[in-house]
N, C-alpha and C. Protein backbone atom coordinates (compact mmCIF):
# COMPACT_ATOMS: atom_id res chain seq x y z
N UNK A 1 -43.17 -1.20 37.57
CA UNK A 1 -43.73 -2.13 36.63
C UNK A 1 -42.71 -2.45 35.56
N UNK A 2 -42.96 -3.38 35.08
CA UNK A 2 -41.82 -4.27 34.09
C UNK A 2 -42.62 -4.22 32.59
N UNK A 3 -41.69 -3.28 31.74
CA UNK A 3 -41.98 -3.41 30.17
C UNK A 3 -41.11 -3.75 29.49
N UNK A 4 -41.19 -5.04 28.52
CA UNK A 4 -40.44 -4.74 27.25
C UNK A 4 -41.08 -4.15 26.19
N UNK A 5 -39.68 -3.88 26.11
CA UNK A 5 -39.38 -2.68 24.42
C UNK A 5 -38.70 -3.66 23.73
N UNK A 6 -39.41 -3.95 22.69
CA UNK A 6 -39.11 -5.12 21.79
C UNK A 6 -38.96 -4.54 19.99
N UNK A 7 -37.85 -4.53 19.29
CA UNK A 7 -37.64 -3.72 17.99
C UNK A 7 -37.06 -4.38 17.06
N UNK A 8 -37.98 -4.93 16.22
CA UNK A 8 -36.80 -6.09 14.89
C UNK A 8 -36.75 -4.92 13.76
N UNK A 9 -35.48 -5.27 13.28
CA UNK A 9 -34.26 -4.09 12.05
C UNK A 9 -35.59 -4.55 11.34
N UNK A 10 -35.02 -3.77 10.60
CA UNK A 10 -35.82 -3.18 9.39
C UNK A 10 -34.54 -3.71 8.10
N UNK A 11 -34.89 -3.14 6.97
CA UNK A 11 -33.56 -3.65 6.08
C UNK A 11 -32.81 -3.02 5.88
N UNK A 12 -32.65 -1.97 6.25
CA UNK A 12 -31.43 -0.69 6.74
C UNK A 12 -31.10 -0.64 8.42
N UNK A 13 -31.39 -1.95 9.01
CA UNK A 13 -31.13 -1.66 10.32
C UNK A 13 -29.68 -2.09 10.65
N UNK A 14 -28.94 -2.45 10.00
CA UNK A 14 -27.21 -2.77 9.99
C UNK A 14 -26.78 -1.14 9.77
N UNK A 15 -27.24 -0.84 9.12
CA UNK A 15 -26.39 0.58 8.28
C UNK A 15 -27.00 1.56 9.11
N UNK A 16 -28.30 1.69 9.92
CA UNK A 16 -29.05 2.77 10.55
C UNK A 16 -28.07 2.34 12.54
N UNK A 17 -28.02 1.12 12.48
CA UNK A 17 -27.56 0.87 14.13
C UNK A 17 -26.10 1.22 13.95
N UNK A 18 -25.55 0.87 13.30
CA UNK A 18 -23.64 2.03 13.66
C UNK A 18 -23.97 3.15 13.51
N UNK A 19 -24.61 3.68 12.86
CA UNK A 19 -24.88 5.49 13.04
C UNK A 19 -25.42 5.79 14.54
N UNK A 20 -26.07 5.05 15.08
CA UNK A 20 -26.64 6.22 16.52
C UNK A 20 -25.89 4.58 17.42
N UNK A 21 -25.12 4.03 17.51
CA UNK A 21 -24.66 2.68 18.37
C UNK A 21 -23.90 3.37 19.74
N UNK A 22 -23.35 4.78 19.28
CA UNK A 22 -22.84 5.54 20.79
C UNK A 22 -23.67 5.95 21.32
N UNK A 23 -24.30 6.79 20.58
CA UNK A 23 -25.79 6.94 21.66
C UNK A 23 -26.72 6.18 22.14
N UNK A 24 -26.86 5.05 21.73
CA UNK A 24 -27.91 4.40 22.16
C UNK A 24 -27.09 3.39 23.27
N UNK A 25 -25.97 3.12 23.19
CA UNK A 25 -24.82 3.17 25.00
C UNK A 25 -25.12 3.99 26.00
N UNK A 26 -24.76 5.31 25.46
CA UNK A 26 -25.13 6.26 26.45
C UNK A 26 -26.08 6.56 26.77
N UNK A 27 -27.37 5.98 25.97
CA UNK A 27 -28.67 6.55 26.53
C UNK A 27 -29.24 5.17 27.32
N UNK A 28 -28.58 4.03 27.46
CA UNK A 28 -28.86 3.11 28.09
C UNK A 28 -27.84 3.18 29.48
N UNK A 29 -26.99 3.82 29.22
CA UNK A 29 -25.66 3.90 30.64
C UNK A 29 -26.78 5.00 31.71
N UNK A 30 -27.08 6.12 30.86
CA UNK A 30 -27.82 7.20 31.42
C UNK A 30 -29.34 6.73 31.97
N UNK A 31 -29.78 5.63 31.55
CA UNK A 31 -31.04 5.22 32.21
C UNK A 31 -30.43 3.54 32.73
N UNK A 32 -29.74 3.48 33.37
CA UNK A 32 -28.72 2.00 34.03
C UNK A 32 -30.01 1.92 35.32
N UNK A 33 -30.42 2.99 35.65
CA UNK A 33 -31.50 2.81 37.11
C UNK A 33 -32.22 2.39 36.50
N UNK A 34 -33.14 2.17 35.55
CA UNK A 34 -34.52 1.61 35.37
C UNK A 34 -34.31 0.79 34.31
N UNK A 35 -32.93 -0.04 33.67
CA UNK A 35 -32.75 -1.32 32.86
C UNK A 35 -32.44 -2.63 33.58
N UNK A 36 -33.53 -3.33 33.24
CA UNK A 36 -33.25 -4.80 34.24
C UNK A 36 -32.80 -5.51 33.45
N UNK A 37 -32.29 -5.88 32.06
CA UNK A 37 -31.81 -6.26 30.98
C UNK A 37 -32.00 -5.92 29.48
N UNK A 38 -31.12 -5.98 28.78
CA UNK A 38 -30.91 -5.77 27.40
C UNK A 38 -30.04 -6.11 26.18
N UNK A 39 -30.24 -6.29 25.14
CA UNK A 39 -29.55 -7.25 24.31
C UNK A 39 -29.99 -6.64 23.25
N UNK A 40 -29.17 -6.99 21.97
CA UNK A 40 -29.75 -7.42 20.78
C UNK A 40 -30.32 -8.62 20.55
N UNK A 41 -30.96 -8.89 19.45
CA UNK A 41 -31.41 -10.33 19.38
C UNK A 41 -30.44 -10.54 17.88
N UNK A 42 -30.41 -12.11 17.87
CA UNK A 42 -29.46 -12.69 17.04
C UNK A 42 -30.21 -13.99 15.69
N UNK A 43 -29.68 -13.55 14.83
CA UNK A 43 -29.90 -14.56 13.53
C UNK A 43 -29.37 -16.47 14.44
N UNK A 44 -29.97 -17.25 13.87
CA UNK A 44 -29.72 -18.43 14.63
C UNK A 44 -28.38 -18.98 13.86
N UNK A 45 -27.98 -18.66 12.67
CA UNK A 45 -27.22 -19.20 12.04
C UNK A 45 -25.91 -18.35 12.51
N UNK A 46 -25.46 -17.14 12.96
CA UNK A 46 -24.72 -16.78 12.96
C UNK A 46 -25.03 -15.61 14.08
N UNK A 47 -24.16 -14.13 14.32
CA UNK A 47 -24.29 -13.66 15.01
C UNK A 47 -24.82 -11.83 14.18
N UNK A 48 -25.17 -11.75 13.26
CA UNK A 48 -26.07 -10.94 12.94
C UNK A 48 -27.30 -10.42 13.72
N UNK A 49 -27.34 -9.49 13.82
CA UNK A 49 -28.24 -8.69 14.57
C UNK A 49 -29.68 -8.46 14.10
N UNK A 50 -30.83 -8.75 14.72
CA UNK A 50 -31.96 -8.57 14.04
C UNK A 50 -32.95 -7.98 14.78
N UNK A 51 -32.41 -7.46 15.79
CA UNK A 51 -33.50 -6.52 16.78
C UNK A 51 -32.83 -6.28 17.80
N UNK A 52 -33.87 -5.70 18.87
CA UNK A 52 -33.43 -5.54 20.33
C UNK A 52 -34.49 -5.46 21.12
N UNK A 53 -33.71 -6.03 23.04
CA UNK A 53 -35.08 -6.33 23.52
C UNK A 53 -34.65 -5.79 24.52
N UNK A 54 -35.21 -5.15 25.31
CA UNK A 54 -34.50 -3.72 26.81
C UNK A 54 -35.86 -4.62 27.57
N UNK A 55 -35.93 -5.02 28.98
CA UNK A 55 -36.63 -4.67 29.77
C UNK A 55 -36.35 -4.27 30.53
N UNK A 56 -37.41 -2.66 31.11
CA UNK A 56 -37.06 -1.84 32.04
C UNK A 56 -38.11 -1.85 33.11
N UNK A 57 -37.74 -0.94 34.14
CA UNK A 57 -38.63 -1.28 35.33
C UNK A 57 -38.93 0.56 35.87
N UNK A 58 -40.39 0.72 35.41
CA UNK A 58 -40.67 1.86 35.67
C UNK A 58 -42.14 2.20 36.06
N UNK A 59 -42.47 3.13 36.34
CA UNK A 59 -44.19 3.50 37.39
C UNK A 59 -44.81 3.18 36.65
N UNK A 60 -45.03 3.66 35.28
CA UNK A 60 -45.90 3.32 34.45
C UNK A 60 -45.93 3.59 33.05
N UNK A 61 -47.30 3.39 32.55
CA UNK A 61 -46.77 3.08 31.12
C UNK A 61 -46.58 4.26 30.61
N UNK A 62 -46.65 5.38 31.08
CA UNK A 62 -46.18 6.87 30.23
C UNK A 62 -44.48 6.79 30.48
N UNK A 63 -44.33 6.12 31.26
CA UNK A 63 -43.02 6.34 31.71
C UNK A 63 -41.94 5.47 30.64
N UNK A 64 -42.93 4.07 30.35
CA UNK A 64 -42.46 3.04 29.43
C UNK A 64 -42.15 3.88 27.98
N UNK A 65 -42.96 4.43 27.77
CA UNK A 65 -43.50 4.84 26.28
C UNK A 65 -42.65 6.54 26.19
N UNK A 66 -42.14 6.92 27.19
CA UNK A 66 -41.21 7.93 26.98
C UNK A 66 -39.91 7.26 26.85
N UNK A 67 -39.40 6.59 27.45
CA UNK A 67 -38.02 5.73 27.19
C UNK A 67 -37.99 5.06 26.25
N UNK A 68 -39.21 4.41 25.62
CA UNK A 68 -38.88 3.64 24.23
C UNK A 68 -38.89 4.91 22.83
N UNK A 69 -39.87 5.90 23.08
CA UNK A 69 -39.86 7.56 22.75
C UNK A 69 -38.40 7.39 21.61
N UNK A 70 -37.09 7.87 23.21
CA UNK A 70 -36.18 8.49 23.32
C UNK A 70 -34.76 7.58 22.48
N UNK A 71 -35.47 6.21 22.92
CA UNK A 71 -34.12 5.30 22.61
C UNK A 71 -33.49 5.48 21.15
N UNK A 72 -32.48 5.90 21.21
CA UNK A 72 -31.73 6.22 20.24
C UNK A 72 -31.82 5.63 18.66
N UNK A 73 -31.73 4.23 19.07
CA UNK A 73 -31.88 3.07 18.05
C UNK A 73 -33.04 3.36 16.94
N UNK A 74 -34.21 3.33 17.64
CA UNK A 74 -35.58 3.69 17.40
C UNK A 74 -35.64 4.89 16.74
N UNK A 75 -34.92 6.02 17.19
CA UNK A 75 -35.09 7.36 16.21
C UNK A 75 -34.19 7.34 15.28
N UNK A 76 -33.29 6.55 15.08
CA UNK A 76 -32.52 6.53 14.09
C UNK A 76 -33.66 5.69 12.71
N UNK A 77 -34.48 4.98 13.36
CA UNK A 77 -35.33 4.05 11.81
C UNK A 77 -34.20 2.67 12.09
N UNK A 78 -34.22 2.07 13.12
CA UNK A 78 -33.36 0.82 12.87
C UNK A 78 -34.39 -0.16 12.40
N UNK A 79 -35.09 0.34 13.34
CA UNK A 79 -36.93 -1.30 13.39
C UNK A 79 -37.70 -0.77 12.42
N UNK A 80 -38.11 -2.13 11.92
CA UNK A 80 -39.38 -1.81 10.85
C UNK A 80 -40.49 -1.95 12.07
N UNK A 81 -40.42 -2.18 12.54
CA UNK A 81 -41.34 -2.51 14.16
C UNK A 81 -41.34 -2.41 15.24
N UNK A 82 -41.51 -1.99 16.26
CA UNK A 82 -41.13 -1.60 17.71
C UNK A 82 -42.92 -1.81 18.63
N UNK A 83 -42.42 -3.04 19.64
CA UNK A 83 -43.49 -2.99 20.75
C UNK A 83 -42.97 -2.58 21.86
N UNK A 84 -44.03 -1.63 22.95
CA UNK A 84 -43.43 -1.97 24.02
C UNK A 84 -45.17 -2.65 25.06
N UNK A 85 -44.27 -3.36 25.73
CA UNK A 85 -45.97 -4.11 26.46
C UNK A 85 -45.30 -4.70 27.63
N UNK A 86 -46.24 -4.15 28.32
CA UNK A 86 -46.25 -4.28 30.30
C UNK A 86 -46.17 -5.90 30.32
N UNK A 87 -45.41 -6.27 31.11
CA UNK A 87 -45.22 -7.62 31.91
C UNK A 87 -44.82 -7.68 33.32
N UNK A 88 -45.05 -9.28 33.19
CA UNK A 88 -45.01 -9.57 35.12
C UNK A 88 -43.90 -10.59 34.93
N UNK A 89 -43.37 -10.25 35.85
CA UNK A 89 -41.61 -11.04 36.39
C UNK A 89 -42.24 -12.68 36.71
N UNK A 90 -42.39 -13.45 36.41
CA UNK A 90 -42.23 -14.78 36.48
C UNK A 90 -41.11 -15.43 36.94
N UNK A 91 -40.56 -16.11 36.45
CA UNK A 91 -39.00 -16.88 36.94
C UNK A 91 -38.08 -16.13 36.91
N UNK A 92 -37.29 -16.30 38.00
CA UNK A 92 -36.31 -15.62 38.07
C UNK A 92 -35.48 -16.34 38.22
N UNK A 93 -34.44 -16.47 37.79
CA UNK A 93 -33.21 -17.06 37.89
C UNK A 93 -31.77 -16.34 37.53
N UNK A 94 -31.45 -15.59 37.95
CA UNK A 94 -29.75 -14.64 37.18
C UNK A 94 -28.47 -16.24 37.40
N UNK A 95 -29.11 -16.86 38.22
CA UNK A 95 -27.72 -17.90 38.18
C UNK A 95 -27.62 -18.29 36.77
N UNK A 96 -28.87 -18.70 36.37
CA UNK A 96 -28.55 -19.33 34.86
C UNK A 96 -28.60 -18.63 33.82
N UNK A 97 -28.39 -17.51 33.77
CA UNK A 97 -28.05 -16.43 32.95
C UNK A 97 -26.60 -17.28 32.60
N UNK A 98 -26.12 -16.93 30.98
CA UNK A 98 -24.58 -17.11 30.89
C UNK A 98 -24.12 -15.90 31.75
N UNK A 99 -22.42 -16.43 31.55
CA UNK A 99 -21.65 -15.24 32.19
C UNK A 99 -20.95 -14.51 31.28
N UNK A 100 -21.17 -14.56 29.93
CA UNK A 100 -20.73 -13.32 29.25
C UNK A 100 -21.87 -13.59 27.90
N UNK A 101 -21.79 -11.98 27.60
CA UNK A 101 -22.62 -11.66 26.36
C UNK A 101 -22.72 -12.70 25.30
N UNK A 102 -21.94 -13.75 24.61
CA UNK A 102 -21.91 -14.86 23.94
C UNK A 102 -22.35 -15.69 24.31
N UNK A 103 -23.03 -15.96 25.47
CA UNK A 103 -23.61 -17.00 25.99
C UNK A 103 -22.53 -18.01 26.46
N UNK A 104 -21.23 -18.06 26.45
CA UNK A 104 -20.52 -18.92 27.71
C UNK A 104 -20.56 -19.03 29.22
């Protein structure tokens, strides 16, 4: 099953995400089997960071709610807010995905 884990900063979330930013690599490298995408999300004016959005693909929702648990980001206090909520794969398209993280 398909959940996003959805987390907008908080106003210490610049200064709280470089403190745990290696771990929360490695704890996304270490769960690479059950991430179907992930990002930060971005200010429209510029490239400031204002959340993050992981969807992962796992049995169920205990399974969802232990990985959003664990995620590094999250125990550091980055989000003033954090959802995570079951979804269904609709369109698929990876062609029209950009081909690098900047969207080129």
């Amino acid at each position: 099953m398909l959940y996003m884990c959805y987390g907008v900063d908080g106003p210490e979330g610049a200064e709280r995400r470089g403190i745990a930013r290696d771990e929360h690599f490695a704890y996304l490298d270490k769960h690479a089997d059950i991430l179907v995408l992930g990002g930060a999300t971005l200010a429209d004016a510029d490239d400031t960071r204002t959340g993050s959005l992981l969807i992962i693909n796992v049995p169920d929702r205990a399974a969802a709610d232990a990985f959003a648990d664990g995620e590094p980001l999250r125990r550091a206090g980055v989000f003033q807010s954090y959802t995570v909520s079951r979804m269904r794969r609709g369109q698929w398209n990876p062609e029209a995905a950009p081909k690098t993280a900047e969207g080129a």
